[in-house]
PDB file of N, CA and C in Angstrom:
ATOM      1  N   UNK A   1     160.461   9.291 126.877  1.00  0.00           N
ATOM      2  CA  UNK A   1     159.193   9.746 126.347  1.00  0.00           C
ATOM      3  C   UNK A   1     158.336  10.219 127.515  1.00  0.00           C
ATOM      4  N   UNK A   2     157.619  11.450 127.640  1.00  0.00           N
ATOM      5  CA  UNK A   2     156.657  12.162 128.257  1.00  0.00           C
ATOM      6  C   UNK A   2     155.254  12.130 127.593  1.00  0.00           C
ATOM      7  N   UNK A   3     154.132  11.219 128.487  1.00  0.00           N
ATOM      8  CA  UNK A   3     152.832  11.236 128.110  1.00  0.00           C
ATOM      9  C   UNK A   3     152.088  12.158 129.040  1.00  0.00           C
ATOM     10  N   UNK A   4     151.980  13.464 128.830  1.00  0.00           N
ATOM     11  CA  UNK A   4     150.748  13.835 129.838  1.00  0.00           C
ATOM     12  C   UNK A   4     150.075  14.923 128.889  1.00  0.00           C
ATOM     13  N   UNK A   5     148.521  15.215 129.397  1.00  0.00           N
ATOM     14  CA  UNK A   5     147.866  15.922 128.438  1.00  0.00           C
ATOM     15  C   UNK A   5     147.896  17.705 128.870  1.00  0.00           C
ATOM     16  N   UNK A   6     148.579  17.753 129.752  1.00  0.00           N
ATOM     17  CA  UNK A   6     148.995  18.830 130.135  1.00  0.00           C
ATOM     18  C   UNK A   6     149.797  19.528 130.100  1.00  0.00           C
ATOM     19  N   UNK A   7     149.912  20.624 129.040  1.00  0.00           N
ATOM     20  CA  UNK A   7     151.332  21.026 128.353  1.00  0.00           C
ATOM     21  C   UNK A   7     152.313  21.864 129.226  1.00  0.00           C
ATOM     22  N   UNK A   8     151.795  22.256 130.300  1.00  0.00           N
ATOM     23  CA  UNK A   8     152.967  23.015 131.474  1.00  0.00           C
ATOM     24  C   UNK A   8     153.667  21.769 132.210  1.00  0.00           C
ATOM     25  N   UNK A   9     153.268  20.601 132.670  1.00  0.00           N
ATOM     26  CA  UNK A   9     153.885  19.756 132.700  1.00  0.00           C
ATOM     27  C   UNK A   9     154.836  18.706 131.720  1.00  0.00           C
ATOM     28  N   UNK A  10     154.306  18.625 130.363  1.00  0.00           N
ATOM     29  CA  UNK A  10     155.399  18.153 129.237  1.00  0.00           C
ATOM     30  C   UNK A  10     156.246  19.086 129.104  1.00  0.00           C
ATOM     31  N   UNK A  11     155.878  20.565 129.404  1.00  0.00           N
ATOM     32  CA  UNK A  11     157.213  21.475 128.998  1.00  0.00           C
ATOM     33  C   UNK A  11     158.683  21.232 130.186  1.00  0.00           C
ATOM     34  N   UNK A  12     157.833  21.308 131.574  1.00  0.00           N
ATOM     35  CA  UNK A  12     158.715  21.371 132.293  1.00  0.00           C
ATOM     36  C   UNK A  12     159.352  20.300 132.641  1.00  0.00           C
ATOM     37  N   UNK A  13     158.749  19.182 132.574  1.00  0.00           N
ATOM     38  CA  UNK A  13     159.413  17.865 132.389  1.00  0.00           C
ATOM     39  C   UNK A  13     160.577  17.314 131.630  1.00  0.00           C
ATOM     40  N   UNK A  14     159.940  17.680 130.220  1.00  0.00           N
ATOM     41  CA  UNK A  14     160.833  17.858 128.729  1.00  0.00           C
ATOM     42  C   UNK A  14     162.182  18.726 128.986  1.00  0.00           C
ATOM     43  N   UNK A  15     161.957  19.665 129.729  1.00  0.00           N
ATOM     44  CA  UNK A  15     163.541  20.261 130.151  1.00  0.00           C
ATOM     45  C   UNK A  15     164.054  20.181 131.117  1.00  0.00           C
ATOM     46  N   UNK A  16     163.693  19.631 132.181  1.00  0.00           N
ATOM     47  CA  UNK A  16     164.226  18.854 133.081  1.00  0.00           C
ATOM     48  C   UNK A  16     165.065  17.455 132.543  1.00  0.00           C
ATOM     49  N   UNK A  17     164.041  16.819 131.942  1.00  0.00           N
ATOM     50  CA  UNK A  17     164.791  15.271 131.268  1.00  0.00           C
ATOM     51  C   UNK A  17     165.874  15.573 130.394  1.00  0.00           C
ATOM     52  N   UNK A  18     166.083  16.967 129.624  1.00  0.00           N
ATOM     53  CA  UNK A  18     166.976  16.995 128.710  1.00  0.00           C
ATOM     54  C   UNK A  18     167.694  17.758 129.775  1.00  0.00           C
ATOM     55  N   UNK A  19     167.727  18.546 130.430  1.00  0.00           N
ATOM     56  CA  UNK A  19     169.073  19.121 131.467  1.00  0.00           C
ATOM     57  C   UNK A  19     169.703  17.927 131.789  1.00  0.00           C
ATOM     58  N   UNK A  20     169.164  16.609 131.825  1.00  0.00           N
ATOM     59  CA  UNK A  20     169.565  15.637 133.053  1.00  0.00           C
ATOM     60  C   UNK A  20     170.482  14.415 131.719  1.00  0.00           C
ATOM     61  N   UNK A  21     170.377  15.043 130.594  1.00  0.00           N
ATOM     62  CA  UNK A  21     170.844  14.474 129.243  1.00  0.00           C
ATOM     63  C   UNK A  21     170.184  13.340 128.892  1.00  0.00           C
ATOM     64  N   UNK A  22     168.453  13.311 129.044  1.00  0.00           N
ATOM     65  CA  UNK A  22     168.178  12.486 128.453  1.00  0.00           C
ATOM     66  C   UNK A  22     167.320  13.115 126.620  1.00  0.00           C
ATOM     67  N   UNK A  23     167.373  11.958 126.102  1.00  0.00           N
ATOM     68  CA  UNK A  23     166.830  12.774 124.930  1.00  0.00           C
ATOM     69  C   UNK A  23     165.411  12.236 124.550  1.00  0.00           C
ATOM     70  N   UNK A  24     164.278  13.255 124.732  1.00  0.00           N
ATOM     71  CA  UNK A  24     163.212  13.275 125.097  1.00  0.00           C
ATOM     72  C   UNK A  24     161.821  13.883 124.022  1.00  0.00           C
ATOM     73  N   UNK A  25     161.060  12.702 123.620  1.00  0.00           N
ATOM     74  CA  UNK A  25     160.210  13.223 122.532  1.00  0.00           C
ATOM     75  C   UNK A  25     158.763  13.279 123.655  1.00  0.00           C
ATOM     76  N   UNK A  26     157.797  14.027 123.471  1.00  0.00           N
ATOM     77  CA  UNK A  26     156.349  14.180 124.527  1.00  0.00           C
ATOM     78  C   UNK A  26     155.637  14.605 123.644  1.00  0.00           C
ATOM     79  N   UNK A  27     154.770  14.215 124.391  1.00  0.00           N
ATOM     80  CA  UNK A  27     153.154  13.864 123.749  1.00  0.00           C
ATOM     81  C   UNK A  27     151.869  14.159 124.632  1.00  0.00           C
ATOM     82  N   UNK A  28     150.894  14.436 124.448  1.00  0.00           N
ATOM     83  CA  UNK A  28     149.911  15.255 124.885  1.00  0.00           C
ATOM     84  C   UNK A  28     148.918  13.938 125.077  1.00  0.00           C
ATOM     85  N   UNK A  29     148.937  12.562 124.546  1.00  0.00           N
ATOM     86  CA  UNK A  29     148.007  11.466 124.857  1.00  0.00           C
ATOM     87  C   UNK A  29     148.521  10.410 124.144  1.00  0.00           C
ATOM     88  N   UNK A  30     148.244   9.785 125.162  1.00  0.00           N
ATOM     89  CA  UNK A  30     148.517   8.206 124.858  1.00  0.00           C
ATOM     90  C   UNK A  30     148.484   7.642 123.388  1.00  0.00           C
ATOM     91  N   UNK A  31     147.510   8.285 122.219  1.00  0.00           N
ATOM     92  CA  UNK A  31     146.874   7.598 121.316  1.00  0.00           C
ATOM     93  C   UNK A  31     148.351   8.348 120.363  1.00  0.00           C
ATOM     94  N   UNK A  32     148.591   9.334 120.394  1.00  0.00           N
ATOM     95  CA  UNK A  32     150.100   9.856 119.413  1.00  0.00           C
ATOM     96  C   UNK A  32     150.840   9.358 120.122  1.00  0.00           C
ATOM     97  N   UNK A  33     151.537   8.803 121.625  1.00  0.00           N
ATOM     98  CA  UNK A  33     152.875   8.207 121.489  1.00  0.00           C
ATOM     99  C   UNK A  33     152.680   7.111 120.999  1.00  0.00           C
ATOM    100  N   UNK A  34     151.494   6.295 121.440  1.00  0.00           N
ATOM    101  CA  UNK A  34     151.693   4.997 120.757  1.00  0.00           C
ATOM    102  C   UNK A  34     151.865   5.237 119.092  1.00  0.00           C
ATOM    103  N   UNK A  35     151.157   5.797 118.227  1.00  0.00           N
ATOM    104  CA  UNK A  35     151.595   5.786 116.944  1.00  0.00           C
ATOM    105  C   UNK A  35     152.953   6.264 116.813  1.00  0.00           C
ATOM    106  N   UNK A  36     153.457   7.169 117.537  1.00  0.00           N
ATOM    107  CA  UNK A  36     154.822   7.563 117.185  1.00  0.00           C
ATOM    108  C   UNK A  36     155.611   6.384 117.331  1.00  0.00           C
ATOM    109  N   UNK A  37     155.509   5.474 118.437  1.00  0.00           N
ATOM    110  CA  UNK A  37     156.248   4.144 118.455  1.00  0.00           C
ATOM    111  C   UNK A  37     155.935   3.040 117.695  1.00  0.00           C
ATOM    112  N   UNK A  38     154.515   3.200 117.244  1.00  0.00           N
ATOM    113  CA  UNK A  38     154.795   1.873 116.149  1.00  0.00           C
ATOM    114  C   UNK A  38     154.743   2.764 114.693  1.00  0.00           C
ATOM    115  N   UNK A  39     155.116   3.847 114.412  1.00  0.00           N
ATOM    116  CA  UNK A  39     155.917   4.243 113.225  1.00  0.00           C
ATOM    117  C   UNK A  39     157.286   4.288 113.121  1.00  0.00           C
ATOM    118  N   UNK A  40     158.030   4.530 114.542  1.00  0.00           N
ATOM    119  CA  UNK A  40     159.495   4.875 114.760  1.00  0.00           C
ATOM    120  C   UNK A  40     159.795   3.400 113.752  1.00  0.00           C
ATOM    121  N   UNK A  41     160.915   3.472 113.533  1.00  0.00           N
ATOM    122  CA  UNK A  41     161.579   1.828 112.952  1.00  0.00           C
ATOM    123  C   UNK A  41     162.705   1.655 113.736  1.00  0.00           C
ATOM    124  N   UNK A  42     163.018   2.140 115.048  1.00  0.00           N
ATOM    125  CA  UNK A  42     163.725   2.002 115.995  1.00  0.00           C
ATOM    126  C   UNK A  42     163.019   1.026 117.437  1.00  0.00           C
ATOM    127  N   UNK A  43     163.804   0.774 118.322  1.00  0.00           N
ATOM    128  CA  UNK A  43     162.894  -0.015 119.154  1.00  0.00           C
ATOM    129  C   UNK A  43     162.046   0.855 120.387  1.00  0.00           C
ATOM    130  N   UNK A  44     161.296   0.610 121.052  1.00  0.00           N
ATOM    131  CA  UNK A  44     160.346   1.137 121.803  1.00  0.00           C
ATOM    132  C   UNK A  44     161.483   2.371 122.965  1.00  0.00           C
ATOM    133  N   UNK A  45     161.055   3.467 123.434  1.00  0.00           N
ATOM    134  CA  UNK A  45     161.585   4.242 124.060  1.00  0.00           C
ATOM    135  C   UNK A  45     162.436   3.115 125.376  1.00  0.00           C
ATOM    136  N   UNK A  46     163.225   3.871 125.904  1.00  0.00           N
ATOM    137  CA  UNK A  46     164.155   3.243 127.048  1.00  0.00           C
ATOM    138  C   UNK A  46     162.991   3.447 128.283  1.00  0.00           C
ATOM    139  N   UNK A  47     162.958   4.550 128.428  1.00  0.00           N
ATOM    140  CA  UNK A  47     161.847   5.098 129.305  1.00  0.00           C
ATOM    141  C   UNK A  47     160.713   5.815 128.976  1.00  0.00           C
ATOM    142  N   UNK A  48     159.197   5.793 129.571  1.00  0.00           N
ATOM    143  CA  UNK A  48     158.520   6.294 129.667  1.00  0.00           C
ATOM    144  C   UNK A  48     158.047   7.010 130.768  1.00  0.00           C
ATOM    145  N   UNK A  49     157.479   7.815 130.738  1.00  0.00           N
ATOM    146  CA  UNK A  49     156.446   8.744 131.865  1.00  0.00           C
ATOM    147  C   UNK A  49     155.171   9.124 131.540  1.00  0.00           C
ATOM    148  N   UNK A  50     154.255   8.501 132.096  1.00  0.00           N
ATOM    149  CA  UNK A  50     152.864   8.222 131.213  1.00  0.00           C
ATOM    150  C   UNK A  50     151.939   9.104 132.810  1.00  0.00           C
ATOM    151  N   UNK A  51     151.282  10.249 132.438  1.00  0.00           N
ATOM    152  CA  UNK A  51     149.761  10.397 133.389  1.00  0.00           C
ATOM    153  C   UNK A  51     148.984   9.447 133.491  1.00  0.00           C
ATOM    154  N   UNK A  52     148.779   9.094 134.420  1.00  0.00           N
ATOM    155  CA  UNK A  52     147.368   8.173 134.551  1.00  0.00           C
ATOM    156  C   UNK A  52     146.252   8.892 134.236  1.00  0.00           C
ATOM    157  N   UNK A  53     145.726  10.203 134.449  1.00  0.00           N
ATOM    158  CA  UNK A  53     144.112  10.772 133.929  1.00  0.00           C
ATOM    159  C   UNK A  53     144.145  11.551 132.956  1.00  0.00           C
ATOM    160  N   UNK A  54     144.196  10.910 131.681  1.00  0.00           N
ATOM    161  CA  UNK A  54     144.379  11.865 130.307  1.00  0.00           C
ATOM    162  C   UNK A  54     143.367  11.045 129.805  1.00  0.00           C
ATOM    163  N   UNK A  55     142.481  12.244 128.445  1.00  0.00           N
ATOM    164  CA  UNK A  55     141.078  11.998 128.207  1.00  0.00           C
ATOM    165  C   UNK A  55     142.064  10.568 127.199  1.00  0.00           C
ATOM    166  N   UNK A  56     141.044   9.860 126.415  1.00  0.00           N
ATOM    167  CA  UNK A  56     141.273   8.919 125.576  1.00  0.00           C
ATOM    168  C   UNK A  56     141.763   7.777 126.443  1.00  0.00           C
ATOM    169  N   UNK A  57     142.947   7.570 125.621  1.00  0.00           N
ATOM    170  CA  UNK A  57     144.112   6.407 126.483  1.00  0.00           C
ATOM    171  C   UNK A  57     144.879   6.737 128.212  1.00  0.00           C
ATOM    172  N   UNK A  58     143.704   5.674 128.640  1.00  0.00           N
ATOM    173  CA  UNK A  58     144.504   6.547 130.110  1.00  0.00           C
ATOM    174  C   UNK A  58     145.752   5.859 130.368  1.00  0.00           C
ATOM    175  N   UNK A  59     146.398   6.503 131.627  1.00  0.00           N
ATOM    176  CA  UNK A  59     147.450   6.052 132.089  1.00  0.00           C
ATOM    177  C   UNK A  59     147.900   4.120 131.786  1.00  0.00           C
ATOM    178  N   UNK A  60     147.048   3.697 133.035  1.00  0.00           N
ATOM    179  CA  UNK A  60     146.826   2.595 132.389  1.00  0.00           C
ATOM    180  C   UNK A  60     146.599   1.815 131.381  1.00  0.00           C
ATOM    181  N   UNK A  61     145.932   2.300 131.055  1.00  0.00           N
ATOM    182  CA  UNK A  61     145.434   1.531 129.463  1.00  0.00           C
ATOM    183  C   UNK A  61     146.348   1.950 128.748  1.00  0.00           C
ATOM    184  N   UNK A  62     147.466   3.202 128.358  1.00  0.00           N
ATOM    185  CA  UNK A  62     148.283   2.880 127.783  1.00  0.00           C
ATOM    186  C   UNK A  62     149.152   1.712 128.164  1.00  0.00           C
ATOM    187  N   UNK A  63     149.696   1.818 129.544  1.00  0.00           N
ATOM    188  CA  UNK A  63     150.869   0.838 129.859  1.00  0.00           C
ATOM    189  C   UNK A  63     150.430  -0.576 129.403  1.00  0.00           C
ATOM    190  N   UNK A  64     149.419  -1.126 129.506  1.00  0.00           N
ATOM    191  CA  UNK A  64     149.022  -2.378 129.174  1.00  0.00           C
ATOM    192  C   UNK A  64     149.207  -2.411 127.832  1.00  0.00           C
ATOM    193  N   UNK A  65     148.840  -1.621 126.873  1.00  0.00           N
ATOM    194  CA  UNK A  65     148.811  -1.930 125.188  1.00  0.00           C
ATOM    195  C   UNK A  65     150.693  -1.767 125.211  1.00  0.00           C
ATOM    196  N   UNK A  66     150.989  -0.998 125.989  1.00  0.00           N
ATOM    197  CA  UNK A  66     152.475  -0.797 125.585  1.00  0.00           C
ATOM    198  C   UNK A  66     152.960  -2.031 125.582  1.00  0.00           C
ATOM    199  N   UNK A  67     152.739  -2.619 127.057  1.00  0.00           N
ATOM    200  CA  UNK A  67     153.426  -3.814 127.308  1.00  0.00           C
ATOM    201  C   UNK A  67     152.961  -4.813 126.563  1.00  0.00           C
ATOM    202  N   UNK A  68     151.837  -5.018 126.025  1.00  0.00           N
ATOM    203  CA  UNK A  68     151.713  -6.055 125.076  1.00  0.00           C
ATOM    204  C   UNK A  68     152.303  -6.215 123.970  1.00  0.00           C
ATOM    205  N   UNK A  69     152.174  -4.974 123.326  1.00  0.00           N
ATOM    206  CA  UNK A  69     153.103  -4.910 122.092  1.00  0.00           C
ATOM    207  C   UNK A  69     154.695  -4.781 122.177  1.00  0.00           C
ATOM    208  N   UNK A  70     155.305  -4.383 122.922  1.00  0.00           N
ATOM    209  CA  UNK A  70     156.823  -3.981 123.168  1.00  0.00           C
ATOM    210  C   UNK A  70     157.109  -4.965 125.000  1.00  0.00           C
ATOM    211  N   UNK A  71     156.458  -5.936 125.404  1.00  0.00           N
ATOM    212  CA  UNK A  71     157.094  -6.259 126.383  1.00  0.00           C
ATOM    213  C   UNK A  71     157.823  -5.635 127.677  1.00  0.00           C
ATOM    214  N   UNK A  72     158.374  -6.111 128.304  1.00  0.00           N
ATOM    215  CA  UNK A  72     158.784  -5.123 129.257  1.00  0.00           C
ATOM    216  C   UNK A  72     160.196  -4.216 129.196  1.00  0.00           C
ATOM    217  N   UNK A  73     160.722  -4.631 128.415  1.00  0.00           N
ATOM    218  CA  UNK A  73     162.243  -3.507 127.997  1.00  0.00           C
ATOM    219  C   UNK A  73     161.900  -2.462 128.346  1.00  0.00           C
ATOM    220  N   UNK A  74     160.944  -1.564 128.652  1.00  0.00           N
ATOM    221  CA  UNK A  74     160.793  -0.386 128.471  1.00  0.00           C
ATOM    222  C   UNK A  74     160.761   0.100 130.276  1.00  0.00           C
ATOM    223  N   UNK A  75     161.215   1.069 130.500  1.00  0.00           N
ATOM    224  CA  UNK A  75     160.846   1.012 131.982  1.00  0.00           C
ATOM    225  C   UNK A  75     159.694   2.325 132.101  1.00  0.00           C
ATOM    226  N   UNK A  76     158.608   1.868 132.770  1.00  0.00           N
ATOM    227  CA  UNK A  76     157.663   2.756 132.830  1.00  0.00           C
ATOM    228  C   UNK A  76     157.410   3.062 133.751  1.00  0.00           C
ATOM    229  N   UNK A  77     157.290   4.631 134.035  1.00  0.00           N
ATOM    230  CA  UNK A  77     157.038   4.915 135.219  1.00  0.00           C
ATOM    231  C   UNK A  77     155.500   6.081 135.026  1.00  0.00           C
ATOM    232  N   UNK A  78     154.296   5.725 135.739  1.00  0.00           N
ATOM    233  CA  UNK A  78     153.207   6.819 135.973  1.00  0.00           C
ATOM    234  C   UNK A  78     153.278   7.770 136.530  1.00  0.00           C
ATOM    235  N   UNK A  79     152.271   8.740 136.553  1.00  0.00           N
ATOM    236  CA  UNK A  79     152.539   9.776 137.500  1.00  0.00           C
ATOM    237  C   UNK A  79     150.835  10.319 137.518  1.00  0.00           C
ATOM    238  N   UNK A  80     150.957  10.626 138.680  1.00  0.00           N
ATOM    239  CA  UNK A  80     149.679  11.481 138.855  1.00  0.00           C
ATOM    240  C   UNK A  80     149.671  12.400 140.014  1.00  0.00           C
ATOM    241  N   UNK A  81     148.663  13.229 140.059  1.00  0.00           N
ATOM    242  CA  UNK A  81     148.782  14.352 141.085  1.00  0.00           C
ATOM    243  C   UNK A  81     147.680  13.927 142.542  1.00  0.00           C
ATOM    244  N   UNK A  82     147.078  12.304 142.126  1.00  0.00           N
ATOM    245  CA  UNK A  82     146.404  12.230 143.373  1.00  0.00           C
ATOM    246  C   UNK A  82     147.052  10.680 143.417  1.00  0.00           C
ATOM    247  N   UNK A  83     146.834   9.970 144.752  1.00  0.00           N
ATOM    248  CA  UNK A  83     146.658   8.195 144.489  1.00  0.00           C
ATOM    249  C   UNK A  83     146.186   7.966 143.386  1.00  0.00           C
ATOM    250  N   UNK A  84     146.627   6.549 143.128  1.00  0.00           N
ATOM    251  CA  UNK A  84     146.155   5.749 142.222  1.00  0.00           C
ATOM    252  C   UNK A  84     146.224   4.340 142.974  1.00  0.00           C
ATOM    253  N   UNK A  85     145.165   3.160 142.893  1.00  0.00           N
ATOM    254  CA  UNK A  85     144.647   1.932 143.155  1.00  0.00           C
ATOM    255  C   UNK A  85     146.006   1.288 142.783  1.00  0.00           C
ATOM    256  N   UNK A  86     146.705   0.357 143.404  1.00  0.00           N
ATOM    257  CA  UNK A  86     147.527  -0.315 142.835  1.00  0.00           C
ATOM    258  C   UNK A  86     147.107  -0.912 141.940  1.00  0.00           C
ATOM    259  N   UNK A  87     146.389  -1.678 141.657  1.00  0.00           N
ATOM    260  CA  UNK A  87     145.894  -2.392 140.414  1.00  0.00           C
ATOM    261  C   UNK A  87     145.948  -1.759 139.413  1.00  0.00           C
ATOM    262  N   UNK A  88     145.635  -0.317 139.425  1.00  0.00           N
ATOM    263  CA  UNK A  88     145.546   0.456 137.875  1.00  0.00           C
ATOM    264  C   UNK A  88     147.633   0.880 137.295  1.00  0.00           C
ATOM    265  N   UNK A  89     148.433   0.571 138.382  1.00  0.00           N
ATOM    266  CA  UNK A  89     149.825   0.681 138.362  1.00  0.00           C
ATOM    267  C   UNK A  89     150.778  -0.898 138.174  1.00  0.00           C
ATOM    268  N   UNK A  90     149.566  -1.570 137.491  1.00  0.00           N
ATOM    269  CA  UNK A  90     150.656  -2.977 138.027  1.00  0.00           C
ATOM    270  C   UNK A  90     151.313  -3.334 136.902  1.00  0.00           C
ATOM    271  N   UNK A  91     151.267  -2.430 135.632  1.00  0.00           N
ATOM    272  CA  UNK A  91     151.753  -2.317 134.385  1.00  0.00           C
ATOM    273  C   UNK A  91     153.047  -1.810 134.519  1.00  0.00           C
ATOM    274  N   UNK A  92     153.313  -1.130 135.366  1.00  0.00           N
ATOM    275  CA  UNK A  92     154.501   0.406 135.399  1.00  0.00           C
ATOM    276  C   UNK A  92     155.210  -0.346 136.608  1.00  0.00           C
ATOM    277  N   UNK A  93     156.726   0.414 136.438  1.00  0.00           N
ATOM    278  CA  UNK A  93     158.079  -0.103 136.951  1.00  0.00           C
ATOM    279  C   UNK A  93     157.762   1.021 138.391  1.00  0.00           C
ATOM    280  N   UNK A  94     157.525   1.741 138.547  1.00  0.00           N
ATOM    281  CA  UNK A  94     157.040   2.704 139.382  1.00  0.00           C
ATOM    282  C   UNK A  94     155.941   3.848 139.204  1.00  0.00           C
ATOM    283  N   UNK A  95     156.060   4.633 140.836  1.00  0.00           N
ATOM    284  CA  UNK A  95     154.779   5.896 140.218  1.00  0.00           C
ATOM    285  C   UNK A  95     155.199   6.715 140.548  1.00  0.00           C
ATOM    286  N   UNK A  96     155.121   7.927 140.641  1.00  0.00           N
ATOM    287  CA  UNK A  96     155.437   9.449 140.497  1.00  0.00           C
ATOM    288  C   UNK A  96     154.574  10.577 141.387  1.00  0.00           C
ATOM    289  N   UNK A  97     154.106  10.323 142.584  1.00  0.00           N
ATOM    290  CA  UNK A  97     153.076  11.617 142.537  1.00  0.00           C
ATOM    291  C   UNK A  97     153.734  13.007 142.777  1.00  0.00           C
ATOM    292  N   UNK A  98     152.783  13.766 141.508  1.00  0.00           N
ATOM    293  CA  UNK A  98     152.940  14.904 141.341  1.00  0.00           C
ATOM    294  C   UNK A  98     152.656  15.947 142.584  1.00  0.00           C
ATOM    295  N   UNK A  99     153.540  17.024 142.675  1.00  0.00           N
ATOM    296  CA  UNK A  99     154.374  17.648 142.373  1.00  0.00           C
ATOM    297  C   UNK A  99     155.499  16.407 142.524  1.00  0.00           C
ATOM    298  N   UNK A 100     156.471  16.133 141.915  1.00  0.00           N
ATOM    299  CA  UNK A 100     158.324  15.510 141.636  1.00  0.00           C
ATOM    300  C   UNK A 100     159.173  16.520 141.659  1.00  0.00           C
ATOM    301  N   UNK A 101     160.338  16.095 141.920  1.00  0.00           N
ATOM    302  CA  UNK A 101     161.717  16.544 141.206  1.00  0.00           C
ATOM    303  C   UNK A 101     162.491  15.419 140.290  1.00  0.00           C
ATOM    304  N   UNK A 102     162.970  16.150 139.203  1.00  0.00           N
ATOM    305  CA  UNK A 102     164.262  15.350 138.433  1.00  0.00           C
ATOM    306  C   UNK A 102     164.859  14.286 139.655  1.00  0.00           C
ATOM    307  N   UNK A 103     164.936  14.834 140.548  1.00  0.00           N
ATOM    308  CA  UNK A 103     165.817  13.620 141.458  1.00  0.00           C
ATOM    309  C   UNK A 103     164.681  12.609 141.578  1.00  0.00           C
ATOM    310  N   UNK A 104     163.651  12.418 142.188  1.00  0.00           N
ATOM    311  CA  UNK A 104     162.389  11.692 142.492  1.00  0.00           C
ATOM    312  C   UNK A 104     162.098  10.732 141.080  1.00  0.00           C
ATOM    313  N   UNK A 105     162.590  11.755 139.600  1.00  0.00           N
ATOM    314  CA  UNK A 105     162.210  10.646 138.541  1.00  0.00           C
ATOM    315  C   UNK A 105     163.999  10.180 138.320  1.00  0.00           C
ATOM    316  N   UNK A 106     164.737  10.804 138.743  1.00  0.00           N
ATOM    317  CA  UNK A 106     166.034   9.570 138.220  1.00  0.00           C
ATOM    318  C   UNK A 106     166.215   8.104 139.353  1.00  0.00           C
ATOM    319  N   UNK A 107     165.665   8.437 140.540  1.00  0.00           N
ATOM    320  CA  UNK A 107     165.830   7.398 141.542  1.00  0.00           C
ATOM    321  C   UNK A 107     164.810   6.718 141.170  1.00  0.00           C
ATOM    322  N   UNK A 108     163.580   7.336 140.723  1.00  0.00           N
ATOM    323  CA  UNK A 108     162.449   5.921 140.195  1.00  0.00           C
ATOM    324  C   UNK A 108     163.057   5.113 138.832  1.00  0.00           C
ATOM    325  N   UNK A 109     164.020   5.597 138.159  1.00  0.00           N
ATOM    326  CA  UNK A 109     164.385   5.441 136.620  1.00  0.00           C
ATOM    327  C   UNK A 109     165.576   4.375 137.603  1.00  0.00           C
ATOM    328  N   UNK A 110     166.701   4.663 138.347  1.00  0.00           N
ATOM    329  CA  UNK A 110     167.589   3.497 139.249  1.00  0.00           C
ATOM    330  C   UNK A 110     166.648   1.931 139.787  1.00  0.00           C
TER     331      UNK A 110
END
């Protein structure tokens, strides 16, 4: 799953993750993946990739509701295009700063 509110980045992400054979639903903010996951009747995504500065549900504040409700099974990784405070990352399995490559998110996903 791809959370960012920036659709040139969900696009290019989204086909990167599926070149790399993962199979990949994205979302523009925090507040639709979370409903998409507590409508799915399947269990919480394998992986996530969540922005930290998206209007509504930020980065953080998603990972925390995630992890409350779905625990840690999920491996989450943030991303942003500047630092982020460790404290606002202590939800997530790793971080991402933007610009990445597919390689940069499969070795954070190892």
């Amino acid at each position: 799953m791809i959370v960012d509110d920036d659709m040139m980045v969900r696009e290019v992400l989204t086909l990167l993750a599926a070149d790399a054979g993962f199979e990949v639903a994205a979302f523009e903010d925090g507040e639709s993946a979370l409903e998409s996951i507590a409508a799915a009747s399947a269990a919480c995504p394998s992986i996530v990739l969540v922005d930290m500065q998206m209007p509504g549900i930020s980065g953080d504040s998603f990972a925390r509701l995630l992890r409350s409700a779905y625990g840690t099974g999920t491996k989450l990784l943030a991303m942003s295009g500047t630092a982020v405070p460790a404290d606002r990352t202590s939800a997530f399995d790793g971080f991402l700063l933007k610009p990445f490559s597919i390689d940069d998110v499969l070795a954070a996903i190892e």
